[in-house]
C-alpha atoms as a PDB file:
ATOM      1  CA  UNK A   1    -207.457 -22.600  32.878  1.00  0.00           C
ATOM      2  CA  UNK A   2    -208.370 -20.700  30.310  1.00  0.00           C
ATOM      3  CA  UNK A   3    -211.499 -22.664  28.833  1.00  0.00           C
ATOM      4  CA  UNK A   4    -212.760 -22.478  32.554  1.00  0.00           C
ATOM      5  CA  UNK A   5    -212.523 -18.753  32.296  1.00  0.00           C
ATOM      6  CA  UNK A   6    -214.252 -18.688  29.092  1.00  0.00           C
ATOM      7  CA  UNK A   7    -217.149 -20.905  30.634  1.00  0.00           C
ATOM      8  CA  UNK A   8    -217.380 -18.825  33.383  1.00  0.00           C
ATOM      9  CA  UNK A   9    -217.670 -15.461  31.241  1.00  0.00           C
ATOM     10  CA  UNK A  10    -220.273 -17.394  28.748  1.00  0.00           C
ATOM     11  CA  UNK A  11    -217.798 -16.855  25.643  1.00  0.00           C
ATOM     12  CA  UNK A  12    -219.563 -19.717  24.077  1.00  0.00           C
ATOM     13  CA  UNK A  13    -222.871 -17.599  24.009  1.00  0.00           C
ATOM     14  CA  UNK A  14    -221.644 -14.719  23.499  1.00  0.00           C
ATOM     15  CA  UNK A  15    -224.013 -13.984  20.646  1.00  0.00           C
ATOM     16  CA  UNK A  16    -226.970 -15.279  22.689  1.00  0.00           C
ATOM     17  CA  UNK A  17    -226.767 -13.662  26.476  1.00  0.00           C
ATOM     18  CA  UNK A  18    -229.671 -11.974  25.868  1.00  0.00           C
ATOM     19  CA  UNK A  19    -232.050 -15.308  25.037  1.00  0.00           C
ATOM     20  CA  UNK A  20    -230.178 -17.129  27.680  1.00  0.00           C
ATOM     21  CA  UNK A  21    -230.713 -14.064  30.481  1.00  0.00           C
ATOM     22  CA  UNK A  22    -234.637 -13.896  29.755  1.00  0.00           C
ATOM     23  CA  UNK A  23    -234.917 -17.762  29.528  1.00  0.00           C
ATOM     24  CA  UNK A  24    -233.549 -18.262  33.028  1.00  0.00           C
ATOM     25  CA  UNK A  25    -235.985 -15.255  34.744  1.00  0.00           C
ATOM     26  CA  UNK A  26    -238.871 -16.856  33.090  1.00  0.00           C
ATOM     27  CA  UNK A  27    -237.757 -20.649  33.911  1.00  0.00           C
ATOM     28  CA  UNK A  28    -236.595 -20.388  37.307  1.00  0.00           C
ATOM     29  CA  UNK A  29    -239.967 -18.263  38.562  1.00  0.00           C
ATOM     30  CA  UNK A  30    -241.878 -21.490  36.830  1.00  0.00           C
ATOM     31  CA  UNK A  31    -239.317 -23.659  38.560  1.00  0.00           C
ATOM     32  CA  UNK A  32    -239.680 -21.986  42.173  1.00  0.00           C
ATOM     33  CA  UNK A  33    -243.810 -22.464  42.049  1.00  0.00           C
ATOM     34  CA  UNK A  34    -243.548 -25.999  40.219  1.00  0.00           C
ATOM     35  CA  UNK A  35    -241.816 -26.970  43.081  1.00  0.00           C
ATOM     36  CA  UNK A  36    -243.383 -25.472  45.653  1.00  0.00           C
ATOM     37  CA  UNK A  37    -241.295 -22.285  46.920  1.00  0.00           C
ATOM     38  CA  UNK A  38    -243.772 -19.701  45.838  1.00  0.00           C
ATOM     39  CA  UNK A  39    -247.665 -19.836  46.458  1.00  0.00           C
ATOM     40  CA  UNK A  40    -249.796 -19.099  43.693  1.00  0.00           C
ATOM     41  CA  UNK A  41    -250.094 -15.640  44.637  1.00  0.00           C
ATOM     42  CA  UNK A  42    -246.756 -15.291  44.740  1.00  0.00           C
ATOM     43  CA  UNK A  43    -246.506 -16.429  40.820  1.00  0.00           C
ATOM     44  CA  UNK A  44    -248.881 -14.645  39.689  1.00  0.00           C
ATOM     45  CA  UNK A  45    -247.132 -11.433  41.195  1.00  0.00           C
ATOM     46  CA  UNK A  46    -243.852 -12.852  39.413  1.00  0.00           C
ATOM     47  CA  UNK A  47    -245.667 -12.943  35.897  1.00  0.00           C
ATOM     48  CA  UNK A  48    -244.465  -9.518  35.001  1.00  0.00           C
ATOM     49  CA  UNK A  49    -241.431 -10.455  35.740  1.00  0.00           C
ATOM     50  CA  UNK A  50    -241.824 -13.620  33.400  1.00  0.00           C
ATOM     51  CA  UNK A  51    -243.196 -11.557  30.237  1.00  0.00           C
ATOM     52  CA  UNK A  52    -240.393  -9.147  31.218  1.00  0.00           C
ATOM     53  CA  UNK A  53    -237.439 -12.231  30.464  1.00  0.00           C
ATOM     54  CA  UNK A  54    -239.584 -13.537  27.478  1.00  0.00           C
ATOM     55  CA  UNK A  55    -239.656 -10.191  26.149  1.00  0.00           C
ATOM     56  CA  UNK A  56    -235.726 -10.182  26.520  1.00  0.00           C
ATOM     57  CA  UNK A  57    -235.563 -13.398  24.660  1.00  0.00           C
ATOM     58  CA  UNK A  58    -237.631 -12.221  21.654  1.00  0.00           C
ATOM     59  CA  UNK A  59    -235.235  -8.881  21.923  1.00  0.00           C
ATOM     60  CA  UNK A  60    -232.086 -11.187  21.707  1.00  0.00           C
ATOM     61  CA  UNK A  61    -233.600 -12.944  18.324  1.00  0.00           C
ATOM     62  CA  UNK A  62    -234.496  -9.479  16.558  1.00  0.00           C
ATOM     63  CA  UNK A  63    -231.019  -8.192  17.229  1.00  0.00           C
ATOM     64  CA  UNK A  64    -229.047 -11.582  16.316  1.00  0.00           C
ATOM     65  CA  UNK A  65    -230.948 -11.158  13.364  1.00  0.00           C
ATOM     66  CA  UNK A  66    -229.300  -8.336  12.130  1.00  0.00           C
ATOM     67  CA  UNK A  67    -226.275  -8.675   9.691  1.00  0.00           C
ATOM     68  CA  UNK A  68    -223.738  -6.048   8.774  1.00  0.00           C
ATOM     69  CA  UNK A  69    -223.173  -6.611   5.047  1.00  0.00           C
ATOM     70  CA  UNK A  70    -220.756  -3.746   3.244  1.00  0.00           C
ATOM     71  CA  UNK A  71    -221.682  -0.916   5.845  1.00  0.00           C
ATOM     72  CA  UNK A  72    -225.290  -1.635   5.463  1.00  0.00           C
ATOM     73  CA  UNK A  73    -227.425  -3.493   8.480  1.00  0.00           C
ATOM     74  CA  UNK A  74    -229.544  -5.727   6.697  1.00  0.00           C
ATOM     75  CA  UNK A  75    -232.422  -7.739   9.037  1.00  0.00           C
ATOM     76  CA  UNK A  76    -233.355 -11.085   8.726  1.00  0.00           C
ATOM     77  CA  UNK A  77    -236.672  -9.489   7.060  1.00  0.00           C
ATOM     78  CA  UNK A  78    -236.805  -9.071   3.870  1.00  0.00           C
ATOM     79  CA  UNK A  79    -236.523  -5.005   2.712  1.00  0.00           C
ATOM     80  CA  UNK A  80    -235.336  -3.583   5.510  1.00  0.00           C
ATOM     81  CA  UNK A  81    -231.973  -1.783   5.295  1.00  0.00           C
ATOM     82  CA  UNK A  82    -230.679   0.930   7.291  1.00  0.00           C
ATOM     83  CA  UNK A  83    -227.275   3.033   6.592  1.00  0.00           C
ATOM     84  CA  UNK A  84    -225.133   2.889   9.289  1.00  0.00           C
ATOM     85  CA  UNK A  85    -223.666   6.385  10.564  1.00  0.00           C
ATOM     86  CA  UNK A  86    -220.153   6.756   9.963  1.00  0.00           C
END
C-alpha cells in the first residue's frame, strides 16, 4: 500500500516534478494535434502554452543543478557561489 501511495504522490521524482510537469504540457498539446484533436489553428494557439512547459523544464534543470555544500549554494557552473541567509 504504501509504494502505491508513493507512485501516486511521484516520490520517485521528487527531485524532477518540475521537468516532468513542463514535459507533459508540451507533449500532450503535440500529442492532441498529432492525432488529430486540435486543428492547426488550434496548435498554433497552444504554442505559448508549449514554450511555457519547455521553459518549466529548463527551470527544473537550473535549480536541480544547484548543490548546498557547507552553507554555500554552489551551481553546476563553474564560479558561481552565493551565501545562503541564515
Amino acid at each position: 500500500m504504501i509504494a502505491v501511495f508513493r507512485l501516486l504522490t511521484a516520490a520517485p521524482l521528487k527531485d524532477y516534478r518540475t521537468q516532468v510537469l513542463g514535459a507533459v504540457v508540451f507533449i500532450t498539446a503535440l500529442a492532441n494535434w498529432l492525432v488529430g484533436d486540435m486543428s492547426l489553428t488550434d496548435f498554433l494557439q497552444a504554442l505559448p502554452a508549449m514554450a511555457g512547459g519547455l521553459g518549466l523544464t529548463a527551470l527544473g534543470a537550473k535549480v536541480n543543478g544547484v548543490k548546498e555544500v557547507n552553507g554555500v549554494e554552489e551551481s553546476a557552473a563553474p564560479k558561481t557561489r552565493a551565501r545562503k541567509a541564515k
